[in-house]
PDB file of N, CA and C in Angstrom:
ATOM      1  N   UNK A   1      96.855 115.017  85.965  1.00  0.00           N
ATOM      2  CA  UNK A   1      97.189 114.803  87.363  1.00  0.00           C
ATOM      3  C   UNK A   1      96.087 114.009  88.068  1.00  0.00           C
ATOM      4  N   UNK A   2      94.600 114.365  87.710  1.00  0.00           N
ATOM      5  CA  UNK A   2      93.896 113.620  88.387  1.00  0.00           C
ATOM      6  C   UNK A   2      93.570 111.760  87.638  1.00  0.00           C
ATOM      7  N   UNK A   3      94.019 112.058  86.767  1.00  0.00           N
ATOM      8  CA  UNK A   3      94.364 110.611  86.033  1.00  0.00           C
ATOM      9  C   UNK A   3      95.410 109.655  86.953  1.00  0.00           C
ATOM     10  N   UNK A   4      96.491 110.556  87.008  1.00  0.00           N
ATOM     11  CA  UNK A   4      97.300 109.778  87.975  1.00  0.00           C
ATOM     12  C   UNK A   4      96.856 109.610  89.292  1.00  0.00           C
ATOM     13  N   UNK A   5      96.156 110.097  90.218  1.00  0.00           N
ATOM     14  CA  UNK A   5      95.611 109.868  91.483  1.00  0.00           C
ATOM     15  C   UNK A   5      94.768 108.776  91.285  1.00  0.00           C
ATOM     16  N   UNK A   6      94.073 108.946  90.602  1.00  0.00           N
ATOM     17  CA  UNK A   6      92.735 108.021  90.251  1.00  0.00           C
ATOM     18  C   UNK A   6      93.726 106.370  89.936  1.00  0.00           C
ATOM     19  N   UNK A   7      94.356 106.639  89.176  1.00  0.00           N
ATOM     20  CA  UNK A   7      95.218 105.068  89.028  1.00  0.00           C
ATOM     21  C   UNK A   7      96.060 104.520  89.872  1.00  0.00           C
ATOM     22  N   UNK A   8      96.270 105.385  90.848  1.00  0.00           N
ATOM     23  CA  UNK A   8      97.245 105.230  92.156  1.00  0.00           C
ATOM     24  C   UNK A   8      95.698 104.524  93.229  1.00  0.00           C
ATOM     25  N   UNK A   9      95.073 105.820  93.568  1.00  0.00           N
ATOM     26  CA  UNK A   9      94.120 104.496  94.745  1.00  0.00           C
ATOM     27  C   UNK A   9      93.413 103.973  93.888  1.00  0.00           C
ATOM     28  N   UNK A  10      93.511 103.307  92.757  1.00  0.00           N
ATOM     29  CA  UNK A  10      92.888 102.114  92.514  1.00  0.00           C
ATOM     30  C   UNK A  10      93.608 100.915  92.213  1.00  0.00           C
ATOM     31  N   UNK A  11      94.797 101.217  92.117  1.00  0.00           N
ATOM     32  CA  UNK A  11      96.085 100.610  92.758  1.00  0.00           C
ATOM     33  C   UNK A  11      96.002  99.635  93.850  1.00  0.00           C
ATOM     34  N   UNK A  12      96.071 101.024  94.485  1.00  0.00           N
ATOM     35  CA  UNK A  12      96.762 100.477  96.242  1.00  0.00           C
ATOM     36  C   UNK A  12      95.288  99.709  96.719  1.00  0.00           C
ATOM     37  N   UNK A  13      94.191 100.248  95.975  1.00  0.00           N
ATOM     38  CA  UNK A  13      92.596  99.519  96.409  1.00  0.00           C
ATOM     39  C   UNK A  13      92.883  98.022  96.413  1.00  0.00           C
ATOM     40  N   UNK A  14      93.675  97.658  94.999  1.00  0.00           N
ATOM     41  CA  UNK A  14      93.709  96.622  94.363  1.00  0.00           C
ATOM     42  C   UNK A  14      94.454  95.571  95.211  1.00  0.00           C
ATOM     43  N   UNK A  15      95.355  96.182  95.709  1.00  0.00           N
ATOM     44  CA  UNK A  15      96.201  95.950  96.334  1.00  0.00           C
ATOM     45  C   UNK A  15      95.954  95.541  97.848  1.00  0.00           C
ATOM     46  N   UNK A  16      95.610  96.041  97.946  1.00  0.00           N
ATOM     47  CA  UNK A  16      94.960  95.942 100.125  1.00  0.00           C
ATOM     48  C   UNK A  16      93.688  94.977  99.600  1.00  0.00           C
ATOM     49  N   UNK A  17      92.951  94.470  98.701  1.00  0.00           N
ATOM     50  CA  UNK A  17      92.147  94.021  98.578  1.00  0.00           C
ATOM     51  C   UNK A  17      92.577  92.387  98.111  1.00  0.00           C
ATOM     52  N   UNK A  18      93.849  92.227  97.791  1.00  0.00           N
ATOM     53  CA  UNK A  18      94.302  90.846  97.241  1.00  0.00           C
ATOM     54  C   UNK A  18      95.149  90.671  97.869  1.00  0.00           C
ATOM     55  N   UNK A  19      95.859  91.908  99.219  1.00  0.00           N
ATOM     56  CA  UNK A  19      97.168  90.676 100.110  1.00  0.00           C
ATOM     57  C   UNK A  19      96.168  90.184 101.060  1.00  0.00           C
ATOM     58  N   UNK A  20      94.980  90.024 101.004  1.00  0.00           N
ATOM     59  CA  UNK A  20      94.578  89.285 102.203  1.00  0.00           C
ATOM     60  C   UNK A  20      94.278  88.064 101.507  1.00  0.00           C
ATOM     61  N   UNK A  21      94.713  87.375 100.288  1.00  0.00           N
ATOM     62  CA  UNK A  21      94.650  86.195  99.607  1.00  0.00           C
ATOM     63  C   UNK A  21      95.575  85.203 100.322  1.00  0.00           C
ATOM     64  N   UNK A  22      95.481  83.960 100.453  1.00  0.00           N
ATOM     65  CA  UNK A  22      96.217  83.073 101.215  1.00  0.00           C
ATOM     66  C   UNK A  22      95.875  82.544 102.503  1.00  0.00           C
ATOM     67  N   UNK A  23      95.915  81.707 102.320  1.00  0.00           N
ATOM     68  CA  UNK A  23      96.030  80.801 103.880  1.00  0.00           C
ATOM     69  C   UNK A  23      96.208  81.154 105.415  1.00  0.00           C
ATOM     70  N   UNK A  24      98.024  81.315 104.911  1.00  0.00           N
ATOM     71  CA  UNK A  24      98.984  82.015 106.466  1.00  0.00           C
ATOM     72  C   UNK A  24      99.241  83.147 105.762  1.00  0.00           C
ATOM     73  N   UNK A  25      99.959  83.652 107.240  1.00  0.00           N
ATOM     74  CA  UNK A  25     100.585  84.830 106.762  1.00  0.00           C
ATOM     75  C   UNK A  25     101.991  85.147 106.141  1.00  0.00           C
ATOM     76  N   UNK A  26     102.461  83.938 105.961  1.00  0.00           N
ATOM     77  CA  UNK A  26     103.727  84.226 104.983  1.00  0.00           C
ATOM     78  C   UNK A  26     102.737  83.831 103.712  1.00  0.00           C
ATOM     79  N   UNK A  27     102.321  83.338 103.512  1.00  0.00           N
ATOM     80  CA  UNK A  27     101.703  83.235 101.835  1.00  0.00           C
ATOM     81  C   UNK A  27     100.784  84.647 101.213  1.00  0.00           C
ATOM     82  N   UNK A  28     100.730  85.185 102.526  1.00  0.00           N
ATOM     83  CA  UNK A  28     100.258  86.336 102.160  1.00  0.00           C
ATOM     84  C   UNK A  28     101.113  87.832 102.267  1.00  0.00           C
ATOM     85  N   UNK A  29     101.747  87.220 102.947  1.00  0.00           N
ATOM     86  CA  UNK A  29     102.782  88.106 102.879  1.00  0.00           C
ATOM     87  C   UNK A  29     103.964  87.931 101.290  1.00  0.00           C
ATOM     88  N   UNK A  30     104.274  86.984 100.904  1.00  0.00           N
ATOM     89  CA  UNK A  30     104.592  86.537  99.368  1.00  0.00           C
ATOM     90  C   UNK A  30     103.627  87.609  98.648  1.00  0.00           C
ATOM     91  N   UNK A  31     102.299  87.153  98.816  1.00  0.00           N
ATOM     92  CA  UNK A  31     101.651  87.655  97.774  1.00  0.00           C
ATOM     93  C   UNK A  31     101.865  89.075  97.748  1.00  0.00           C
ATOM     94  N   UNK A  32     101.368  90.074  98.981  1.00  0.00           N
ATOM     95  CA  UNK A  32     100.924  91.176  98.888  1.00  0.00           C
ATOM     96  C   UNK A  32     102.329  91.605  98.191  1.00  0.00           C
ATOM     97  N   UNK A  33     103.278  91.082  98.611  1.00  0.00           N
ATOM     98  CA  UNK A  33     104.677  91.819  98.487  1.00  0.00           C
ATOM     99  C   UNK A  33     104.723  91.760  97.086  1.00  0.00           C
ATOM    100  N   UNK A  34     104.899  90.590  95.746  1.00  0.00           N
ATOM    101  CA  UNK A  34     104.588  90.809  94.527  1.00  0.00           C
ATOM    102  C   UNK A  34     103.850  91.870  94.232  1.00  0.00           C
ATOM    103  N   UNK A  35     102.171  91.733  94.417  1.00  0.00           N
ATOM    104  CA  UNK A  35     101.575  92.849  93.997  1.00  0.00           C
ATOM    105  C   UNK A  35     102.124  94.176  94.334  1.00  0.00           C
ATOM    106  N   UNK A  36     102.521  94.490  95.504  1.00  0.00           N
ATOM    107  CA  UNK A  36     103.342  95.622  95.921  1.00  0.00           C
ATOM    108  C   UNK A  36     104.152  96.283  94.868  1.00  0.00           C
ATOM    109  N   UNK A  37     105.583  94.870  94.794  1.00  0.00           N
ATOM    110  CA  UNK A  37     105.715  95.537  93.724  1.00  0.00           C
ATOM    111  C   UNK A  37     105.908  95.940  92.595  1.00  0.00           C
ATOM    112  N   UNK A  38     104.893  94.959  91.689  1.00  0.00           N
ATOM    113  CA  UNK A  38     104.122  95.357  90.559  1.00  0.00           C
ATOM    114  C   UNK A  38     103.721  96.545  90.532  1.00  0.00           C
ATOM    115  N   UNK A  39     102.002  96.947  91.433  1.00  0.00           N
ATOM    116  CA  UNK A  39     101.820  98.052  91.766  1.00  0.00           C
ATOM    117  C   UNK A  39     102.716  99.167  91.196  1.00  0.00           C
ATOM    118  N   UNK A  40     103.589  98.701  92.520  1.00  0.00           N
ATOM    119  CA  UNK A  40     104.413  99.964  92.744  1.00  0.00           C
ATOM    120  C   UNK A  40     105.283 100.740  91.849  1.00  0.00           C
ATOM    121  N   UNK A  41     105.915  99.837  91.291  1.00  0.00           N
ATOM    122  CA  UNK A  41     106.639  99.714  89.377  1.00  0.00           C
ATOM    123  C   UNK A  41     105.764 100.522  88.688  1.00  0.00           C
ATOM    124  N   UNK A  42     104.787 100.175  88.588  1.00  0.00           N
ATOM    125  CA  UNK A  42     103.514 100.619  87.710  1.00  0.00           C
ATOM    126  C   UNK A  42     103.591 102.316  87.973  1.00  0.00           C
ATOM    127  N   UNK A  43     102.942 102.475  89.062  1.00  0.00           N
ATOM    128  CA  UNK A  43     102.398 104.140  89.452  1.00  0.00           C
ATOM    129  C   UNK A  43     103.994 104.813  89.228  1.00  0.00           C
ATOM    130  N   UNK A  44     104.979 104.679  89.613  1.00  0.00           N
ATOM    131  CA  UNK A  44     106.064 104.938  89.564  1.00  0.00           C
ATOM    132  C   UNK A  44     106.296 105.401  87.918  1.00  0.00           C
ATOM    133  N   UNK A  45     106.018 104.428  86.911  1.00  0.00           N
ATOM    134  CA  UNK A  45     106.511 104.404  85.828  1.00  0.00           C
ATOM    135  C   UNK A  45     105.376 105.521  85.218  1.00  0.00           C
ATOM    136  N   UNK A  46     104.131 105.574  85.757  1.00  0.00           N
ATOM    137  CA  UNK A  46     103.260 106.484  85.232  1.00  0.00           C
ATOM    138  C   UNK A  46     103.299 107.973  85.524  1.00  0.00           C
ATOM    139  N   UNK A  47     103.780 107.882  87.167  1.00  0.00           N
ATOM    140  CA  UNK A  47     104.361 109.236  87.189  1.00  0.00           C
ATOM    141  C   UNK A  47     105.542 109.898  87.268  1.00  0.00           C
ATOM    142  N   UNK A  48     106.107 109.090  86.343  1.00  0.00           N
ATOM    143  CA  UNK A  48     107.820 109.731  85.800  1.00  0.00           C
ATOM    144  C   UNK A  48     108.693 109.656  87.045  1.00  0.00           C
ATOM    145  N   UNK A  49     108.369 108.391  87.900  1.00  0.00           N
ATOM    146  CA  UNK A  49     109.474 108.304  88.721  1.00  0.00           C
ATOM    147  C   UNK A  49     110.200 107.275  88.838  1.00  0.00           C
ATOM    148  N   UNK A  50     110.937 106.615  89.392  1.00  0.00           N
ATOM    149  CA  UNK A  50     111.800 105.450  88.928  1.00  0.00           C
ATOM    150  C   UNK A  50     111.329 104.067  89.352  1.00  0.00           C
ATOM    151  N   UNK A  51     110.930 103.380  88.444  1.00  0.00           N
ATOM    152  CA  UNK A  51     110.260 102.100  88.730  1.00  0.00           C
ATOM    153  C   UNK A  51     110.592 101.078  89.557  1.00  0.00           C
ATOM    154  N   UNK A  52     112.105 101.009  90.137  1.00  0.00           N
ATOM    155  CA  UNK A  52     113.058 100.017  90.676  1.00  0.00           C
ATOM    156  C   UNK A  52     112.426 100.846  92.139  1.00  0.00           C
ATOM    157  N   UNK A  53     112.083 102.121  92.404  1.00  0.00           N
ATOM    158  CA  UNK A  53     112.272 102.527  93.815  1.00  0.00           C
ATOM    159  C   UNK A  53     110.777 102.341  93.914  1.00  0.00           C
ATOM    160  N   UNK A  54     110.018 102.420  92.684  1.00  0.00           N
ATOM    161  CA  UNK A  54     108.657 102.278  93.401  1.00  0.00           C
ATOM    162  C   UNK A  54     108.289 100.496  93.560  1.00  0.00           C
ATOM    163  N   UNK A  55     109.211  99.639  92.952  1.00  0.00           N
ATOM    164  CA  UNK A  55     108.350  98.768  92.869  1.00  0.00           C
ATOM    165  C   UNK A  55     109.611  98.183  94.346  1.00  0.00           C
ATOM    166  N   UNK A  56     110.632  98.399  95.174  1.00  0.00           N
ATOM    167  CA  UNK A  56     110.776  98.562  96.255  1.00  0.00           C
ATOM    168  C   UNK A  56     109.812  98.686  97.284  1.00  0.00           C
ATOM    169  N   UNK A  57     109.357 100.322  97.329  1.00  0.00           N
ATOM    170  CA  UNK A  57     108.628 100.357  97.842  1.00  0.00           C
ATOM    171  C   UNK A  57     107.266  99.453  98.129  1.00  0.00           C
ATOM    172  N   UNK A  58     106.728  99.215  96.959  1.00  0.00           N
ATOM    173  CA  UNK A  58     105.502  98.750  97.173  1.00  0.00           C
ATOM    174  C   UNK A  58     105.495  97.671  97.334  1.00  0.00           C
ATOM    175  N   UNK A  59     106.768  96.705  97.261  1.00  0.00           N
ATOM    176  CA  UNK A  59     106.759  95.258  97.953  1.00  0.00           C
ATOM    177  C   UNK A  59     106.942  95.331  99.021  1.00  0.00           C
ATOM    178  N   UNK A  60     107.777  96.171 100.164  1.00  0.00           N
ATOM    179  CA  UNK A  60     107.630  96.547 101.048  1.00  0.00           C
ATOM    180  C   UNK A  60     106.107  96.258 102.012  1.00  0.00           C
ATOM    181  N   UNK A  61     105.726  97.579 101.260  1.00  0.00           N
ATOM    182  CA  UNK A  61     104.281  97.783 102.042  1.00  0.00           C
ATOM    183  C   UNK A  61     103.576  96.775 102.076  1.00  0.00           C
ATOM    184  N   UNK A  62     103.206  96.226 100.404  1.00  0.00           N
ATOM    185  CA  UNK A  62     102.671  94.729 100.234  1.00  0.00           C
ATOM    186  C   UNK A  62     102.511  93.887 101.039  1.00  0.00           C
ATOM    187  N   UNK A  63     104.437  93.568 101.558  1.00  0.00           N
ATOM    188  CA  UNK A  63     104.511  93.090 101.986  1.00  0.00           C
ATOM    189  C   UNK A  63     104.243  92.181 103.796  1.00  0.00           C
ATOM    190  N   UNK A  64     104.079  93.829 103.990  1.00  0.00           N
ATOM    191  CA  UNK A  64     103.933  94.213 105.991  1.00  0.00           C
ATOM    192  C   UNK A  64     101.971  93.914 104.989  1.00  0.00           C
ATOM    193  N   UNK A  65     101.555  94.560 104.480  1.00  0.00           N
ATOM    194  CA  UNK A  65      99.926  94.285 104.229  1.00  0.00           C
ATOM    195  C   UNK A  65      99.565  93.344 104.457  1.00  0.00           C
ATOM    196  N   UNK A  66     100.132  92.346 103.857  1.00  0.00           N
ATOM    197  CA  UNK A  66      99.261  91.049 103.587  1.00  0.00           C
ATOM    198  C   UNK A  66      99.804  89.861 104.584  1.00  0.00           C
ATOM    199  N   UNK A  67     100.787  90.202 105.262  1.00  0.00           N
ATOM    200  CA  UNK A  67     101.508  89.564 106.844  1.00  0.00           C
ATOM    201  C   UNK A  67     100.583  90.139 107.796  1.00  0.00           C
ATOM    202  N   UNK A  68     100.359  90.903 107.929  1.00  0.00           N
ATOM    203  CA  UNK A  68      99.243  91.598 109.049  1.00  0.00           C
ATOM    204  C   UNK A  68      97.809  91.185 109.090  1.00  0.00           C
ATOM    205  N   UNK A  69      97.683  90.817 107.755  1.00  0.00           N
ATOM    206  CA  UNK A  69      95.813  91.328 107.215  1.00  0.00           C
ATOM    207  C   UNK A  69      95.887  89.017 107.555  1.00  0.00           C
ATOM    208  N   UNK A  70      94.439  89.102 108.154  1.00  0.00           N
ATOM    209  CA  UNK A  70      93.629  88.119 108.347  1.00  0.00           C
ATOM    210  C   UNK A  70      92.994  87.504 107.180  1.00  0.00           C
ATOM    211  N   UNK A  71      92.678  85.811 106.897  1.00  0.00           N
ATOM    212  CA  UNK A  71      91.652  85.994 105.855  1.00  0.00           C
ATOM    213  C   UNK A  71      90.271  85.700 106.326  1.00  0.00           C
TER     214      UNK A  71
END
């Protein structure tokens, strides 16, 4: 269990740390949203939950991340 926490915020670290890649904010908003949901696929698939809803999710978030975030 603490395996899985540990790979989750280093994840989402990974993650909030590369949607601020890009120019504007739609290019970063592209991006974060991929990594999102990659990411999100990922932790999903590690903790036995369904990869299509996590990697949803995490393009989502990605996505609002790296539209918001400045470079």
């Amino acid at each position: 269990m603490t395996r899985k926490i540990a790979l989750g915020l280093t994840l989402g670290s990974m993650l909030m740390a590369l949607a601020g890649c890009g120019s504007d904010p739609g290019t970063r908003a592209v991006t974060g949203g991929l990594l999102g949901a990659g990411a999100g696929a990922g932790v999903a698939a590690v903790t036995g939950g369904r990869p299509a809803t996590g990697a949803l999710i995490g393009g989502g978030v990605g996505a609002i991340g790296g539209a918001v975030t400045t470079p």
